[in-house]
N, C-alpha and C. Protein backbone atom coordinates (compact mmCIF):
# COMPACT_ATOMS: atom_id res chain seq x y z
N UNK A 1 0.82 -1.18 0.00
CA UNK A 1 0.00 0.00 0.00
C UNK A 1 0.87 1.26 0.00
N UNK A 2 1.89 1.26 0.68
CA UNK A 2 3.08 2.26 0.88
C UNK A 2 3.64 2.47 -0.35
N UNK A 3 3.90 1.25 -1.33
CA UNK A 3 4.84 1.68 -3.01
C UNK A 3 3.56 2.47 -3.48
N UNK A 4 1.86 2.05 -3.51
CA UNK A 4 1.57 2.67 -4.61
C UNK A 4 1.03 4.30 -3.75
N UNK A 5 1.03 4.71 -2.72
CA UNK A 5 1.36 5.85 -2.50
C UNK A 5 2.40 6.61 -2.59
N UNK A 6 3.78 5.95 -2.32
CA UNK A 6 4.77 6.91 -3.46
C UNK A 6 4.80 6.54 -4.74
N UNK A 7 4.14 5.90 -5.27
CA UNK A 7 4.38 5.63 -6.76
C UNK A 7 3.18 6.99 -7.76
N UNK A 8 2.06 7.03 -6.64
CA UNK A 8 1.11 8.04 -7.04
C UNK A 8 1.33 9.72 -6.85
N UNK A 9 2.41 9.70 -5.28
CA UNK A 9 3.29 10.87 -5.15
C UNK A 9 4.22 11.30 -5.95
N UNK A 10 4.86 10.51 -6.88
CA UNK A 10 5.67 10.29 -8.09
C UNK A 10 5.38 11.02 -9.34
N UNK A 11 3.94 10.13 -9.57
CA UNK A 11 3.45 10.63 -10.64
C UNK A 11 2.66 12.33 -10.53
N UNK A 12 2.26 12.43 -9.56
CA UNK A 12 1.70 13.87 -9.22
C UNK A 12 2.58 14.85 -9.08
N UNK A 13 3.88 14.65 -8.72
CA UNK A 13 4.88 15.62 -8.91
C UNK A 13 5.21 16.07 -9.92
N UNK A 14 5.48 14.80 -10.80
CA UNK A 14 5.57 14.91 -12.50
C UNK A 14 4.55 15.49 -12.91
N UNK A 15 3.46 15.20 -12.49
CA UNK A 15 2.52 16.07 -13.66
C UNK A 15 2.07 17.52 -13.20
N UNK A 16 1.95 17.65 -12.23
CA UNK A 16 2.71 19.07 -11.16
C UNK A 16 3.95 19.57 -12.29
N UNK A 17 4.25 18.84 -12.59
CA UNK A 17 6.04 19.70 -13.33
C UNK A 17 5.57 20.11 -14.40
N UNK A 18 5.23 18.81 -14.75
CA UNK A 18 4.67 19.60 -16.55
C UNK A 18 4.00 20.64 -16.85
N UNK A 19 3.10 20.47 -15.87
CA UNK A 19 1.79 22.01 -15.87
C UNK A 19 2.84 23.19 -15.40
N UNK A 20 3.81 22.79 -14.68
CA UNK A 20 4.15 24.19 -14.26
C UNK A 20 5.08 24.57 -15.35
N UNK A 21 6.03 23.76 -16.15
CA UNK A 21 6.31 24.30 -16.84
C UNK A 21 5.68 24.44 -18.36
N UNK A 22 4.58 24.24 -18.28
CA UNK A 22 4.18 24.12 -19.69
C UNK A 22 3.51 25.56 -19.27
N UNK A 23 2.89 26.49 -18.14
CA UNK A 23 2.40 28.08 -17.89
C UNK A 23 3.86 28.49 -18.28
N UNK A 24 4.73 28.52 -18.47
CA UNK A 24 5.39 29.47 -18.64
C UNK A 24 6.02 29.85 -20.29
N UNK A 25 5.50 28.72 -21.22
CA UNK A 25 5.02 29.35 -22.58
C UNK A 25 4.21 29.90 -23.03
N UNK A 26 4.84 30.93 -23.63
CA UNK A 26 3.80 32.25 -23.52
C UNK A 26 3.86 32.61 -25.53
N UNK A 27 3.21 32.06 -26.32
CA UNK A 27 3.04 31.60 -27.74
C UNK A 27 2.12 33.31 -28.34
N UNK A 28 2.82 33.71 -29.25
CA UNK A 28 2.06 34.57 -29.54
C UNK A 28 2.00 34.61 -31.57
N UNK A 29 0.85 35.23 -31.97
CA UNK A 29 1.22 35.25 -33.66
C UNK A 29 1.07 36.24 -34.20
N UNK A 30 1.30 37.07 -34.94
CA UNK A 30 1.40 37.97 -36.13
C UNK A 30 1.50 38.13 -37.47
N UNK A 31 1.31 39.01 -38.40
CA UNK A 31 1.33 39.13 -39.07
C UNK A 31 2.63 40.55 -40.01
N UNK A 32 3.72 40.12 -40.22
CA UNK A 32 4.42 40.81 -40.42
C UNK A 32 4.60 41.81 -41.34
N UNK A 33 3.56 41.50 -42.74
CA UNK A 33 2.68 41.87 -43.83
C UNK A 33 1.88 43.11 -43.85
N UNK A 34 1.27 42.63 -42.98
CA UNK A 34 -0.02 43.40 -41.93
C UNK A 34 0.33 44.70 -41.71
N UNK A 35 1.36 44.48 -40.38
CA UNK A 35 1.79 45.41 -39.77
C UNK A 35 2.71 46.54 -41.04
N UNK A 36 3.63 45.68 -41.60
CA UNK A 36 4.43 46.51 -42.95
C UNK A 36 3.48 47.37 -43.78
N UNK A 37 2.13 46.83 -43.76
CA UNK A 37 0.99 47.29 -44.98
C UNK A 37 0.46 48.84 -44.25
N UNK A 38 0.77 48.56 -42.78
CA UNK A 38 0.14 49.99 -41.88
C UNK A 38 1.51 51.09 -41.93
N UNK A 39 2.39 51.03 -41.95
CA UNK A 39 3.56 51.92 -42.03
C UNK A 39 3.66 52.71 -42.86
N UNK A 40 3.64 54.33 -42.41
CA UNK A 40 3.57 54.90 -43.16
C UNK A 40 4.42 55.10 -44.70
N UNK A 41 6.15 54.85 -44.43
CA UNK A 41 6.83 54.38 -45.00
C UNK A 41 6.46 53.78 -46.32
N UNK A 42 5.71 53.07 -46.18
CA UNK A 42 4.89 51.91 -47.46
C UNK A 42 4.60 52.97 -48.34
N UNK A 43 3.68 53.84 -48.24
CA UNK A 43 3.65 54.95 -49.38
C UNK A 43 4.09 55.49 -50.04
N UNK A 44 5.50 55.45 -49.49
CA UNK A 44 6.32 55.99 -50.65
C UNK A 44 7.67 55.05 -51.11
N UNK A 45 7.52 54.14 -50.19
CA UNK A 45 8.07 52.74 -51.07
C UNK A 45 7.15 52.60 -52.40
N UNK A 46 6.05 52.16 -52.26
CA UNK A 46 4.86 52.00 -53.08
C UNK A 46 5.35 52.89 -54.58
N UNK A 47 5.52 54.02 -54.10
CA UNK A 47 5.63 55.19 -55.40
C UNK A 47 7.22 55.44 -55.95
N UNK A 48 7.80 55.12 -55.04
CA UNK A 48 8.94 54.25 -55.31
C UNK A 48 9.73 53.75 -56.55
N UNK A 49 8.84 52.15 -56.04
CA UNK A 49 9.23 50.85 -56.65
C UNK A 49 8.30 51.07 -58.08
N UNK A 50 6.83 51.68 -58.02
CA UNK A 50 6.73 51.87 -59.40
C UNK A 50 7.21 52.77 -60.68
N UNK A 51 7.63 53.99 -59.45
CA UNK A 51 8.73 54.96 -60.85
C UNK A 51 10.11 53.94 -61.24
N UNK A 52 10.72 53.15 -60.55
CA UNK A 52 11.41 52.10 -60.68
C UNK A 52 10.96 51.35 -61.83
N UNK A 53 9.41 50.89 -61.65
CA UNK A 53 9.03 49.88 -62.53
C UNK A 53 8.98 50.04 -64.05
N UNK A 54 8.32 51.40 -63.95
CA UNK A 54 8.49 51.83 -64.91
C UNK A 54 9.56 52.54 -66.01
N UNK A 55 10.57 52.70 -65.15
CA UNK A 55 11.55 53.20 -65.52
C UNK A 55 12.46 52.13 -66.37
N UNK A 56 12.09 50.46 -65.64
CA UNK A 56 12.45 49.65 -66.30
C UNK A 56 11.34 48.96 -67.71
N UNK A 57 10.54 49.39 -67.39
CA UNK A 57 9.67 49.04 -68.50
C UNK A 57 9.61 49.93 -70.01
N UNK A 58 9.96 51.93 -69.53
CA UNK A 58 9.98 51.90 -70.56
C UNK A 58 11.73 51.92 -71.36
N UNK A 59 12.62 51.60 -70.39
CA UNK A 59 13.87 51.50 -71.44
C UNK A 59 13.41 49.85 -72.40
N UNK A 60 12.76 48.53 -71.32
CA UNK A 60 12.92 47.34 -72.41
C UNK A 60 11.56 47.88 -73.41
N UNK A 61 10.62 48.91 -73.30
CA UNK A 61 9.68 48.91 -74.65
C UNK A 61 10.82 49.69 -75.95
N UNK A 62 11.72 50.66 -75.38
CA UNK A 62 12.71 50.88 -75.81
C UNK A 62 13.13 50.19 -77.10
N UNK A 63 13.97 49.23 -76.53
CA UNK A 63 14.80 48.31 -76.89
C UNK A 63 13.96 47.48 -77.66
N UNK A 64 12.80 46.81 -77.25
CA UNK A 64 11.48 46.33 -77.87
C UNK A 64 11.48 46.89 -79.42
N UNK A 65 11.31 48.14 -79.84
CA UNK A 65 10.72 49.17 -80.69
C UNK A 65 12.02 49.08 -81.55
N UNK A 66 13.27 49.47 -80.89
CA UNK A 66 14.47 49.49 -82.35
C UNK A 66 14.69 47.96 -82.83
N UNK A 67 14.78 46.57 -81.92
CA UNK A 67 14.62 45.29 -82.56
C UNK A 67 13.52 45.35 -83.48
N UNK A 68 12.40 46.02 -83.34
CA UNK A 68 11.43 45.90 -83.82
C UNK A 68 11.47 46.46 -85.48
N UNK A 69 11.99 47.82 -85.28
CA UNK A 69 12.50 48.44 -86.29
C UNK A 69 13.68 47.74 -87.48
N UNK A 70 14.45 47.37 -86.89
CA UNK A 70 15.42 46.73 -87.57
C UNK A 70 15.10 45.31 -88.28
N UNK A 71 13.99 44.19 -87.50
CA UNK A 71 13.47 43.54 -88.26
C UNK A 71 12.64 43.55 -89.29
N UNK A 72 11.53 44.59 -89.05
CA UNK A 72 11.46 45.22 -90.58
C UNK A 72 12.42 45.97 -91.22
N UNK A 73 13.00 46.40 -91.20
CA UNK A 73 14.33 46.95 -92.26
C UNK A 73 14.96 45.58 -92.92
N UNK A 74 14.62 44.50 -91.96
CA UNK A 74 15.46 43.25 -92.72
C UNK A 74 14.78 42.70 -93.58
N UNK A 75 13.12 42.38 -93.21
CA UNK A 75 12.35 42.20 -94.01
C UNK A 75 12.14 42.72 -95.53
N UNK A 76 12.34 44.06 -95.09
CA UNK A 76 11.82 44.75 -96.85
C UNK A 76 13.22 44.56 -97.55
N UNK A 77 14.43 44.96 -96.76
CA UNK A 77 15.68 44.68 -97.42
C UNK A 77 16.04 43.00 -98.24
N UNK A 78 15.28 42.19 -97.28
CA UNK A 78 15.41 40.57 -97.89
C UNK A 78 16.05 40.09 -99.00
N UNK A 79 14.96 40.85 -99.67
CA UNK A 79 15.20 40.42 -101.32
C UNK A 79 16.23 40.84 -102.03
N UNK A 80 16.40 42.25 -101.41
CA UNK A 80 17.49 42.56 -102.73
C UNK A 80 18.91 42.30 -101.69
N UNK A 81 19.22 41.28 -100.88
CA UNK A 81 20.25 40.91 -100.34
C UNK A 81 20.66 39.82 -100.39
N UNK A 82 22.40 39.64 -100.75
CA UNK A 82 23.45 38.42 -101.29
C UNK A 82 22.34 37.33 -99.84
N UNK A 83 22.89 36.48 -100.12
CA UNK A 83 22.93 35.08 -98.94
C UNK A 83 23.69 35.06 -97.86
N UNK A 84 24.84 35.68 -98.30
CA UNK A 84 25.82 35.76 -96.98
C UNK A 84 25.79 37.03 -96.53
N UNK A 85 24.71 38.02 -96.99
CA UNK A 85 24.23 39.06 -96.30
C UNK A 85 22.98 39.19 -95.17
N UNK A 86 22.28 38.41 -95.88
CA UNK A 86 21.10 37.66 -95.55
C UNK A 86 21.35 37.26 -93.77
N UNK A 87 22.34 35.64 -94.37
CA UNK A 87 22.48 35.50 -93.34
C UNK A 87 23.22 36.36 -92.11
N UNK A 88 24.26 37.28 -91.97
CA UNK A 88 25.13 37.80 -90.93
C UNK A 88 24.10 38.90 -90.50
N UNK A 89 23.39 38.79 -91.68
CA UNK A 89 21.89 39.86 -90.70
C UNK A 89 20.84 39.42 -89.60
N UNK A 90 20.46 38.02 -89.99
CA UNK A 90 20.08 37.17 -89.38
C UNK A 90 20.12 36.91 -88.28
N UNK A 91 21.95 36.92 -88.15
CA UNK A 91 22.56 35.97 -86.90
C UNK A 91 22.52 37.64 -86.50
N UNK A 92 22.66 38.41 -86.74
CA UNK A 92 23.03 40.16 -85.79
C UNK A 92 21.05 40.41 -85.10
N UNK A 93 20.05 39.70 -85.85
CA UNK A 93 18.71 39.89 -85.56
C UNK A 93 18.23 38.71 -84.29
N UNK A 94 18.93 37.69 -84.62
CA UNK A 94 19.48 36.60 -83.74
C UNK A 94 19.88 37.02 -82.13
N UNK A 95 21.06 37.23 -81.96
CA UNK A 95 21.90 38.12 -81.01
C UNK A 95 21.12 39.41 -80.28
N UNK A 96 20.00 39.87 -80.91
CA UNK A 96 20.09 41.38 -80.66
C UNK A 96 18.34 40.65 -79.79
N UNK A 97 17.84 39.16 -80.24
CA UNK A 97 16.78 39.60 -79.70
C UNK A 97 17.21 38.39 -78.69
N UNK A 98 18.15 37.82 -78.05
CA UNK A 98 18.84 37.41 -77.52
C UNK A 98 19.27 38.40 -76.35
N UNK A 99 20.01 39.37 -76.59
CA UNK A 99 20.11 40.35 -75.55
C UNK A 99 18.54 40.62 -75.08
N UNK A 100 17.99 41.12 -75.99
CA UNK A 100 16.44 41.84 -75.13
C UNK A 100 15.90 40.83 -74.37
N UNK A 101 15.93 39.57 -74.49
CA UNK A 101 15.59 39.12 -73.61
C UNK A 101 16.28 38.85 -72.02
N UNK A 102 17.46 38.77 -72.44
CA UNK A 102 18.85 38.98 -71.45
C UNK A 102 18.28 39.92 -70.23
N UNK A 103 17.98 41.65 -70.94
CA UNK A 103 17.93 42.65 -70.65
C UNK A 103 16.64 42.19 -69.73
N UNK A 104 15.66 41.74 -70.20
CA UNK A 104 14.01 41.93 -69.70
C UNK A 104 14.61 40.78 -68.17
N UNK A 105 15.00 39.81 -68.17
CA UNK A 105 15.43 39.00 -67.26
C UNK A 105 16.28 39.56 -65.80
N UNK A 106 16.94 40.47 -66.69
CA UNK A 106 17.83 41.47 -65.57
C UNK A 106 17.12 42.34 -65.13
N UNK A 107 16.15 43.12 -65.96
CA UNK A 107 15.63 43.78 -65.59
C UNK A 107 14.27 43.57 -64.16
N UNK A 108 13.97 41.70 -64.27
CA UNK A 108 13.13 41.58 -63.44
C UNK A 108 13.90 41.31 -62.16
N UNK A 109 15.59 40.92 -61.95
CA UNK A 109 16.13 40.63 -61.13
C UNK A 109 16.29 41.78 -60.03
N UNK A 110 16.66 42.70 -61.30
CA UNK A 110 17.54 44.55 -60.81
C UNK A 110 15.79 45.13 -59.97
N UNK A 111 14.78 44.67 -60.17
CA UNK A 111 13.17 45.10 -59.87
C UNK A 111 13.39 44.57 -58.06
N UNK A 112 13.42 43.08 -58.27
CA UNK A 112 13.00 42.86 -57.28
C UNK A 112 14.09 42.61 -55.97
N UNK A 113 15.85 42.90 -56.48
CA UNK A 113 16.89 43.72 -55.33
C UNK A 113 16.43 45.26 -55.23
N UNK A 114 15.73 46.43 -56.24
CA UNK A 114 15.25 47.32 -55.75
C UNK A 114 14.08 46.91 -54.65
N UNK A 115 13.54 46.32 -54.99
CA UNK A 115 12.25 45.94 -53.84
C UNK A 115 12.44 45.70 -53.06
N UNK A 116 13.51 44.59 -52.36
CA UNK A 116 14.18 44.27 -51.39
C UNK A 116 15.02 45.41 -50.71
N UNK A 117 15.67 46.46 -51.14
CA UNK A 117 16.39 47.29 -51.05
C UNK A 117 15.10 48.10 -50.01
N UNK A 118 14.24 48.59 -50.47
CA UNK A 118 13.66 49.47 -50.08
C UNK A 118 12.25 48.87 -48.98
N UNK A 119 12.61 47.89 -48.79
CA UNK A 119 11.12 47.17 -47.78
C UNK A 119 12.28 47.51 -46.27
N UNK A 120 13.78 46.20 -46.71
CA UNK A 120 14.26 46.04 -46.05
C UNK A 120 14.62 46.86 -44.76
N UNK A 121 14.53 48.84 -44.49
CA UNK A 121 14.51 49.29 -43.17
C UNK A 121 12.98 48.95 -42.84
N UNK A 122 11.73 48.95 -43.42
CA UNK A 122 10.97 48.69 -42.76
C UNK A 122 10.54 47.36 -41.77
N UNK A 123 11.15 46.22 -42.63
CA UNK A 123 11.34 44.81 -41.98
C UNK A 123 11.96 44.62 -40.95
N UNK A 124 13.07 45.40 -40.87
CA UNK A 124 13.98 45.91 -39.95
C UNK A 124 13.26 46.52 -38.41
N UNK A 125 12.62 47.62 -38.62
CA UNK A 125 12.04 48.11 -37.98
C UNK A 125 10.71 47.11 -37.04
N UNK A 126 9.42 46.93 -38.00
CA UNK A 126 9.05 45.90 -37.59
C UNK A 126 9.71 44.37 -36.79
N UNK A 127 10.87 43.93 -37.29
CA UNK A 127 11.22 43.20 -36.47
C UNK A 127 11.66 43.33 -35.31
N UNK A 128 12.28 44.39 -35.23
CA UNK A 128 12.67 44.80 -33.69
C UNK A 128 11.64 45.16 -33.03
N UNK A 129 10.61 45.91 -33.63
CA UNK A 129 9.06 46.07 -32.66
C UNK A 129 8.89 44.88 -32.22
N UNK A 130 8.54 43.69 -32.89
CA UNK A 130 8.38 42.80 -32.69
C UNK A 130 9.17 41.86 -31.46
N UNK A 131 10.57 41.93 -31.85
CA UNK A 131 11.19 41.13 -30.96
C UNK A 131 11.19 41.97 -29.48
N UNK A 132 10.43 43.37 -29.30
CA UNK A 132 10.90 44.25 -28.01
C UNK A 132 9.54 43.91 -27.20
N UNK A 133 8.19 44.03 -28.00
CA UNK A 133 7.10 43.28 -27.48
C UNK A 133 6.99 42.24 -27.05
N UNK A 134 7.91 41.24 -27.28
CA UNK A 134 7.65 39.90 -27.66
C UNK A 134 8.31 39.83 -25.77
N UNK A 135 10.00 40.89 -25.57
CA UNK A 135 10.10 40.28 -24.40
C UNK A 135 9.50 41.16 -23.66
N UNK A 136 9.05 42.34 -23.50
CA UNK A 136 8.48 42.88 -22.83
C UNK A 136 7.09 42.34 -21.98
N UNK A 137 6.67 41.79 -22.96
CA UNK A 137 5.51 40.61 -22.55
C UNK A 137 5.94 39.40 -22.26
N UNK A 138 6.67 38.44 -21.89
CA UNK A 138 7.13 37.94 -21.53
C UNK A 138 6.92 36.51 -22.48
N UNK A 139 6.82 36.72 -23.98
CA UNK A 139 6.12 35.88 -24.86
C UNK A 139 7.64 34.56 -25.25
N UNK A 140 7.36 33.34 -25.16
CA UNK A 140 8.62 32.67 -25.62
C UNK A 140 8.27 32.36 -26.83
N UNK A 141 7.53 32.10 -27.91
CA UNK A 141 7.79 32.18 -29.09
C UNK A 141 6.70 33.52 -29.78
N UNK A 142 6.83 33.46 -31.08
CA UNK A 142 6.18 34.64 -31.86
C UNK A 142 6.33 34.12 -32.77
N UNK A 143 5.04 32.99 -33.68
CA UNK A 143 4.59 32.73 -35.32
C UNK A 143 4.49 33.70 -36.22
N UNK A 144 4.59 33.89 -37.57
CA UNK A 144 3.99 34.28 -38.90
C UNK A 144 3.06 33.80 -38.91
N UNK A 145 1.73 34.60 -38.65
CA UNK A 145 0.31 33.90 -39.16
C UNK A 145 0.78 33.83 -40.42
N UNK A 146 1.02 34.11 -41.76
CA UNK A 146 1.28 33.24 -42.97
C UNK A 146 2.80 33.21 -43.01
N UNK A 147 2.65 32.24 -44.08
CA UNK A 147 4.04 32.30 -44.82
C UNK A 147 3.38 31.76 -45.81
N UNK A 148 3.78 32.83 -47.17
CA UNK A 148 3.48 32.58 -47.94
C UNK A 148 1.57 32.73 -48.22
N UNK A 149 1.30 31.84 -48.72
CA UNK A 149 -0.77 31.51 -48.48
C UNK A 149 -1.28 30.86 -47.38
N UNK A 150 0.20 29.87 -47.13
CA UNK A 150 -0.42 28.90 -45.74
C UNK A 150 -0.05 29.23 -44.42
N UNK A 151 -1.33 29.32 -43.63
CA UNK A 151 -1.08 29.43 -42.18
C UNK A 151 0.10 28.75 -41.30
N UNK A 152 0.53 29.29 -40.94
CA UNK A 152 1.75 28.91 -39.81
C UNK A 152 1.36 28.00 -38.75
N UNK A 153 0.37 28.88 -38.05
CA UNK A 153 -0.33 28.32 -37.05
C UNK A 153 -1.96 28.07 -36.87
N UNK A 154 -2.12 26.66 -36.64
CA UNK A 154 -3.88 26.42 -36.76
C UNK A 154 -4.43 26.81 -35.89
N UNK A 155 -4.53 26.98 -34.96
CA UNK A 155 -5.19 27.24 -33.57
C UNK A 155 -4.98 28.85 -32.78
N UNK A 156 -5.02 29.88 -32.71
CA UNK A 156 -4.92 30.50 -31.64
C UNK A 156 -6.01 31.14 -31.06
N UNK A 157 -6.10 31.57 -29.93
CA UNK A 157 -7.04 32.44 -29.24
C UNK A 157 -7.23 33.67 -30.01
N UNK A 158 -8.32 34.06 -29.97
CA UNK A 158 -8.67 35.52 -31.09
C UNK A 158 -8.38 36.44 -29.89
N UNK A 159 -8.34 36.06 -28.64
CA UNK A 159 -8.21 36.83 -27.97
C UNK A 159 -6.94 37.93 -27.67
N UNK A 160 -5.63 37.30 -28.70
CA UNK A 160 -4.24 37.07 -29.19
C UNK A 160 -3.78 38.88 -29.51
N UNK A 161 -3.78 39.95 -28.73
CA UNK A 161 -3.63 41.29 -29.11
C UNK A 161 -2.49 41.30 -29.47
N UNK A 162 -1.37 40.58 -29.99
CA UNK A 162 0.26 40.20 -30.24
C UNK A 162 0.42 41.67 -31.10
N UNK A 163 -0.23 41.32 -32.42
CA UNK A 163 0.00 42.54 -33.35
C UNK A 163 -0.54 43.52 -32.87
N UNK A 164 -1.80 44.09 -32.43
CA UNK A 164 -1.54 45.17 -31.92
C UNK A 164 -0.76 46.30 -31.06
N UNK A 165 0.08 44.88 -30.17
CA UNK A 165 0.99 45.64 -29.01
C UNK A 165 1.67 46.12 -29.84
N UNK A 166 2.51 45.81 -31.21
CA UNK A 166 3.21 45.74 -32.15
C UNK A 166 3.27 46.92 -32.91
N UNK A 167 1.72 47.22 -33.16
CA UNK A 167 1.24 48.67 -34.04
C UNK A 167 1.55 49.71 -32.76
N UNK A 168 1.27 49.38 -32.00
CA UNK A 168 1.33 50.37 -30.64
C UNK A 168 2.62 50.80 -30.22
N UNK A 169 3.48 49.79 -30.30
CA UNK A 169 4.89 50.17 -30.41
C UNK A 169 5.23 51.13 -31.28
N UNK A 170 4.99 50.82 -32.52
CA UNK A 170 5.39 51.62 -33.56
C UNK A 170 4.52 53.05 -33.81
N UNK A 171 3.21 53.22 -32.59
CA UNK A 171 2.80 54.28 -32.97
C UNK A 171 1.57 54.35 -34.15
N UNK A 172 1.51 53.50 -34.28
CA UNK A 172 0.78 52.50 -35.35
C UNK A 172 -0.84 52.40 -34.73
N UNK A 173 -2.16 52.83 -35.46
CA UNK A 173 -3.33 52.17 -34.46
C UNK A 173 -3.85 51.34 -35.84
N UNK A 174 -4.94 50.46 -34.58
CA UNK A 174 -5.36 49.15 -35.87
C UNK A 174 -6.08 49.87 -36.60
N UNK A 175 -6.28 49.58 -37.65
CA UNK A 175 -7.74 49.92 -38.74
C UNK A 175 -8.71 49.51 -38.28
N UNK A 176 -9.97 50.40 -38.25
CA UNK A 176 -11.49 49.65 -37.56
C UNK A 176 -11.74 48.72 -38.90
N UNK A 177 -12.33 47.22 -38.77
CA UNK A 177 -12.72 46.78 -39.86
C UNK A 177 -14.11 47.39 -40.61
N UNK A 178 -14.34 47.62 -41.98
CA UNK A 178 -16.00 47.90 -42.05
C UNK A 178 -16.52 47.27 -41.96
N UNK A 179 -17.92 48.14 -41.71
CA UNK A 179 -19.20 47.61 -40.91
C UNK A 179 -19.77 46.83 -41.69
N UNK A 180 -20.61 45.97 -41.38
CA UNK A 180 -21.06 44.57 -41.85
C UNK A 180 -22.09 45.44 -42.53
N UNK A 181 -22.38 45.39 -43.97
CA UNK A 181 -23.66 45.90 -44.72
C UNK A 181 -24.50 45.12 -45.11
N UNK A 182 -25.93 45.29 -45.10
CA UNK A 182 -27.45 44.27 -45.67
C UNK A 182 -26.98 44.78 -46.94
N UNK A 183 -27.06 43.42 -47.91
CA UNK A 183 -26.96 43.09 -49.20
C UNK A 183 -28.49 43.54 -49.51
């Protein structure tokens, strides 16, 4: 009778342990997106990255327009040209739309290190909000509600004000959602 009273004192300590240390994870989630999308900053990243965009769009319509040009010049020229004219025109019409594509490829690379270039103090920023909330509250981990399309985490309490402490840090208030309207 004595083993299975310490054997039951045993087990109640242990599970005494677990509970006590399982209160002291403190799980919180966010949205890093979110919060980046409220910064004022974003606005003129935004206006930014599209004088950028465009800036790369219209040098390749550019480049687009004289290939463009020059293949008709080859066209109407065709006929009244040797074979071995023909061809070294060819291979130069070859080459040239070879680069433009080169160009359009770089051009989407050189787009999206500008993009990166210019998010990156805000990510910055946000992350340190993040990581200063995180101990201030005494939180031991902090999820990405997404990555990517898919949820990070299935389960949390809505009750979860994580990102707001977050906006609040930064000075940041939430957006009221709109009001539910009769269709």
């Amino acid at each position: 009778m004595m083993k299975i009273k310490v054997a039951l004192a045993a087990v109640m300590v242990l599970l005494l342990g677990f509970s006590a240390q399982a209160q002291e994870v403190k799980i919180g989630y966010t949205s890093v997106e979110f919060i980046m999308d409220l910064m004022p900053e974003m606005e003129q990243i935004g206006a930014d990255i599209q004088d950028y965009q465009t800036q790369l769009q219209t040098n390749i319509q550019t480049k687009a327009a004289d290939f463009q040009r020059q293949v008709q010049a080859y066209q109407q020229a065709a006929p009244t040209m040797t074979e071995d004219a023909r061809a070294a025109k060819e291979a130069e019409l070859t080459k040239l739309q070879q680069d433009l594509q080169k160009y359009e490829q770089d051009a989407q690379i050189s787009y999206q290190r500008k993009l990166q270039e210019l998010l990156e103090p805000v990510q910055t920023k946000v992350i340190n909000a993040i990581n200063t909330v995180a101990a201030e509250n005494n939180y031991t981990h902090i999820f990405a509600e997404t990555a990517g399309q898919s949820p990070i985490l299935l389960y949390t309490k809505e009750a979860d004000k994580f990102t707001e402490l977050v906006l609040a840090k930064l000075g940041l208030k939430m957006p009221t959602p709109p009001a539910a309207g009769g269709n």
